[in-house]
C-alpha atoms as a PDB file:
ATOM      1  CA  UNK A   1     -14.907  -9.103  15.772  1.00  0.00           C
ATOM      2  CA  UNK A   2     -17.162  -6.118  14.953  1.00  0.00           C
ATOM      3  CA  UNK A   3     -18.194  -4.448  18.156  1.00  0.00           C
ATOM      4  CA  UNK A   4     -21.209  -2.135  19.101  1.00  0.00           C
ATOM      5  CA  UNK A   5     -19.096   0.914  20.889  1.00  0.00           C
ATOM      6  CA  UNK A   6     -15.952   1.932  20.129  1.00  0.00           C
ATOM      7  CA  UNK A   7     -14.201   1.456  23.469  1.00  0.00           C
ATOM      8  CA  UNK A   8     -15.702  -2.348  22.991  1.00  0.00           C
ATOM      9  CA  UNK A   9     -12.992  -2.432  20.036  1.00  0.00           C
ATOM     10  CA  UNK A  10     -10.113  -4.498  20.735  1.00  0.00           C
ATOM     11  CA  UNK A  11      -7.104  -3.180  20.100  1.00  0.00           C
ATOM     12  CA  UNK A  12      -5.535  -6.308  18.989  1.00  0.00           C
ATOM     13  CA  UNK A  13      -8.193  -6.494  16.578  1.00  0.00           C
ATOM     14  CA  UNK A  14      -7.731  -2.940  15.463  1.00  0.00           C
ATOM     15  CA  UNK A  15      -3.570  -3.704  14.679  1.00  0.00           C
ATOM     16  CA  UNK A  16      -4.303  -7.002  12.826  1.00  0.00           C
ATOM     17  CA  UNK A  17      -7.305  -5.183  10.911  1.00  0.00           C
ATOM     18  CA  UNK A  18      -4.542  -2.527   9.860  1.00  0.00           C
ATOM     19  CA  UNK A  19      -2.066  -4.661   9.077  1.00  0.00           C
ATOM     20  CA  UNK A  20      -4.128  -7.033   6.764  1.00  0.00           C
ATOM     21  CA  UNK A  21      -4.764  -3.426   4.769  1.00  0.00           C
ATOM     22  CA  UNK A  22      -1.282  -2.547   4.432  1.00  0.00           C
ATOM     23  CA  UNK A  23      -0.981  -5.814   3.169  1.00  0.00           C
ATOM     24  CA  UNK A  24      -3.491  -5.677   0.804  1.00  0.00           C
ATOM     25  CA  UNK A  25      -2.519  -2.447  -0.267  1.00  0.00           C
ATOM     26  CA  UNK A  26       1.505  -3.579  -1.028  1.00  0.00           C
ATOM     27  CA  UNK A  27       0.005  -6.779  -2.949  1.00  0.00           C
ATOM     28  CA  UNK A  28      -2.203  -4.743  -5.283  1.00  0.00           C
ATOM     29  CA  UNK A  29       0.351  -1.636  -6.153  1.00  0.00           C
ATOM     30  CA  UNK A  30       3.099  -4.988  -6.820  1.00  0.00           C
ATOM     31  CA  UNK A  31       0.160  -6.248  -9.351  1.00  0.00           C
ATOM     32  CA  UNK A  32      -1.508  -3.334 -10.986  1.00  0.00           C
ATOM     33  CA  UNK A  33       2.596  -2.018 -11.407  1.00  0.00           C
ATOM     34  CA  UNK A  34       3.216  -5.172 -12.920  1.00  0.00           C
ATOM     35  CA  UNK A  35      -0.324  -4.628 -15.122  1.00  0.00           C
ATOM     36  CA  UNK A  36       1.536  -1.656 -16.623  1.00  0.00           C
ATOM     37  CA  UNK A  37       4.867  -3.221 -17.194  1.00  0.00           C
ATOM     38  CA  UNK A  38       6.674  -0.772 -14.631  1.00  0.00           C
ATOM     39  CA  UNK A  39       9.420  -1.616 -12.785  1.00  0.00           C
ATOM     40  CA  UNK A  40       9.845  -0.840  -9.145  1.00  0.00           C
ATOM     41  CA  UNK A  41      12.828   1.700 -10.125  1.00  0.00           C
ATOM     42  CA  UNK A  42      10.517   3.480 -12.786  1.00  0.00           C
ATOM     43  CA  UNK A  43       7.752   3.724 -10.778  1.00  0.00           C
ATOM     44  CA  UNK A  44       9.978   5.059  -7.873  1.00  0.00           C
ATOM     45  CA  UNK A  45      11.572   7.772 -10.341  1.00  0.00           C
ATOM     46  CA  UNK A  46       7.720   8.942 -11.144  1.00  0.00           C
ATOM     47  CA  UNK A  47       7.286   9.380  -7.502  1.00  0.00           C
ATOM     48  CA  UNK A  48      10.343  11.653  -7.308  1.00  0.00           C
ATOM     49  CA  UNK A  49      12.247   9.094  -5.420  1.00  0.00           C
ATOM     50  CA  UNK A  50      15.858   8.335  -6.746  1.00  0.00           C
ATOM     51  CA  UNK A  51      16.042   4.750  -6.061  1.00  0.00           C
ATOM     52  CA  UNK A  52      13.654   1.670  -5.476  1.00  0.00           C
ATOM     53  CA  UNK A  53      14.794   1.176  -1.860  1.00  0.00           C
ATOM     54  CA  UNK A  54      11.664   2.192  -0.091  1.00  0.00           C
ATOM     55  CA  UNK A  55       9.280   1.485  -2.869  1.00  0.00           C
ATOM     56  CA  UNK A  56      10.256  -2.663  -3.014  1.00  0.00           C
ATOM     57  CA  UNK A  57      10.657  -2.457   1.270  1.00  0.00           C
ATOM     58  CA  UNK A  58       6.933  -1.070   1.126  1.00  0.00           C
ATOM     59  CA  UNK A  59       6.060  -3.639  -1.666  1.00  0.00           C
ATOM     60  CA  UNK A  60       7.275  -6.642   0.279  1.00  0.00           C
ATOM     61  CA  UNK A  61       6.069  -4.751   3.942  1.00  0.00           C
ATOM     62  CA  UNK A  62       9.681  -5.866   4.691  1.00  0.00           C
ATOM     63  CA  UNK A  63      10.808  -4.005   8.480  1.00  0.00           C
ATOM     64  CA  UNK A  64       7.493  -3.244   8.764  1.00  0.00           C
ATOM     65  CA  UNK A  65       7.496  -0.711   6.247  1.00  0.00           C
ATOM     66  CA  UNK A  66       4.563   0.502   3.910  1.00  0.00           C
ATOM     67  CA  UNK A  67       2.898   3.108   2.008  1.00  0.00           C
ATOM     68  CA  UNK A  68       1.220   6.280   3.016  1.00  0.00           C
ATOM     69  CA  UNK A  69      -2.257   7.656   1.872  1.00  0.00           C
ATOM     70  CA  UNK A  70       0.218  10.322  -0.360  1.00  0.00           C
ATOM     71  CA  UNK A  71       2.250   7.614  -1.957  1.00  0.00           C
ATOM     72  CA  UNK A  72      -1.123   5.578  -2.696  1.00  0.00           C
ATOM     73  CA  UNK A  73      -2.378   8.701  -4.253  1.00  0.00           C
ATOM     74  CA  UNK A  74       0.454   8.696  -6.324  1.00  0.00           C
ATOM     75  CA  UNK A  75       0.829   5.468  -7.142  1.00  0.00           C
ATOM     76  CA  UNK A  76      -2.802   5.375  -8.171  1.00  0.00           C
ATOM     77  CA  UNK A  77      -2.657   8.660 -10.277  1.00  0.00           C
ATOM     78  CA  UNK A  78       0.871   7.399 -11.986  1.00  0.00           C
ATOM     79  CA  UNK A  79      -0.361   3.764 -13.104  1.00  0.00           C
ATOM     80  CA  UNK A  80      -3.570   5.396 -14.212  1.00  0.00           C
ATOM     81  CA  UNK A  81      -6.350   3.565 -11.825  1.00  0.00           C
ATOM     82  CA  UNK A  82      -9.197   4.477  -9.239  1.00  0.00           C
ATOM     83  CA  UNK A  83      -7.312   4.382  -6.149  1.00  0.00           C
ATOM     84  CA  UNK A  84     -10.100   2.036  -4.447  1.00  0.00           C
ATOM     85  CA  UNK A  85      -8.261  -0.657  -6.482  1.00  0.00           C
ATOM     86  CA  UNK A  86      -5.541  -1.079  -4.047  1.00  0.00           C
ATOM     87  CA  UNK A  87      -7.970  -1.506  -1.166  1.00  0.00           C
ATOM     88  CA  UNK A  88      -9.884  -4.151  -2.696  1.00  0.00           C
END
């Protein structure tokens, strides 16, 4: 629903829009880490993260958690790849 003005925007539109990018976002770091034969705990450990915990929650968008523009940045710089990956 593309709108002229901003105040035309929904905002309903705006929160499904966003989520449908976190989504695509958690679906692309799960395949481009399993491109590179990483598991979530290594990957996690190159992030400076002890654990997988909040890497496979933000992988699976489970409690409405996901990534932030740092830990794509990461991500992207870690497995090697244009970050614009995860967004497509």
């Amino acid at each position: 629903m593309p709108a002229n003005k901003v105040e035309d925007i929904e905002l309903e539109y705006l929160e499904k829009y966003a989520n449908q990018m976190l989504d695509k976002v958690s679906k692309n770091i799960i395949k481009y880490r399993k491109e590179k034969n990483l598991s979530q705990l290594d990957l996690a450990r190159a992030m400076g993260y002890k654990s997988a915990a909040y890497l496979g929650k933000a992988e699976i968008r489970k409690d409405n958690h996901h990534f932030n523009i740092k830990q794509i940045a990461k991500i992207a710089k870690i497995l090697n790849i244009n970050i614009e990956l995860f967004f497509k």
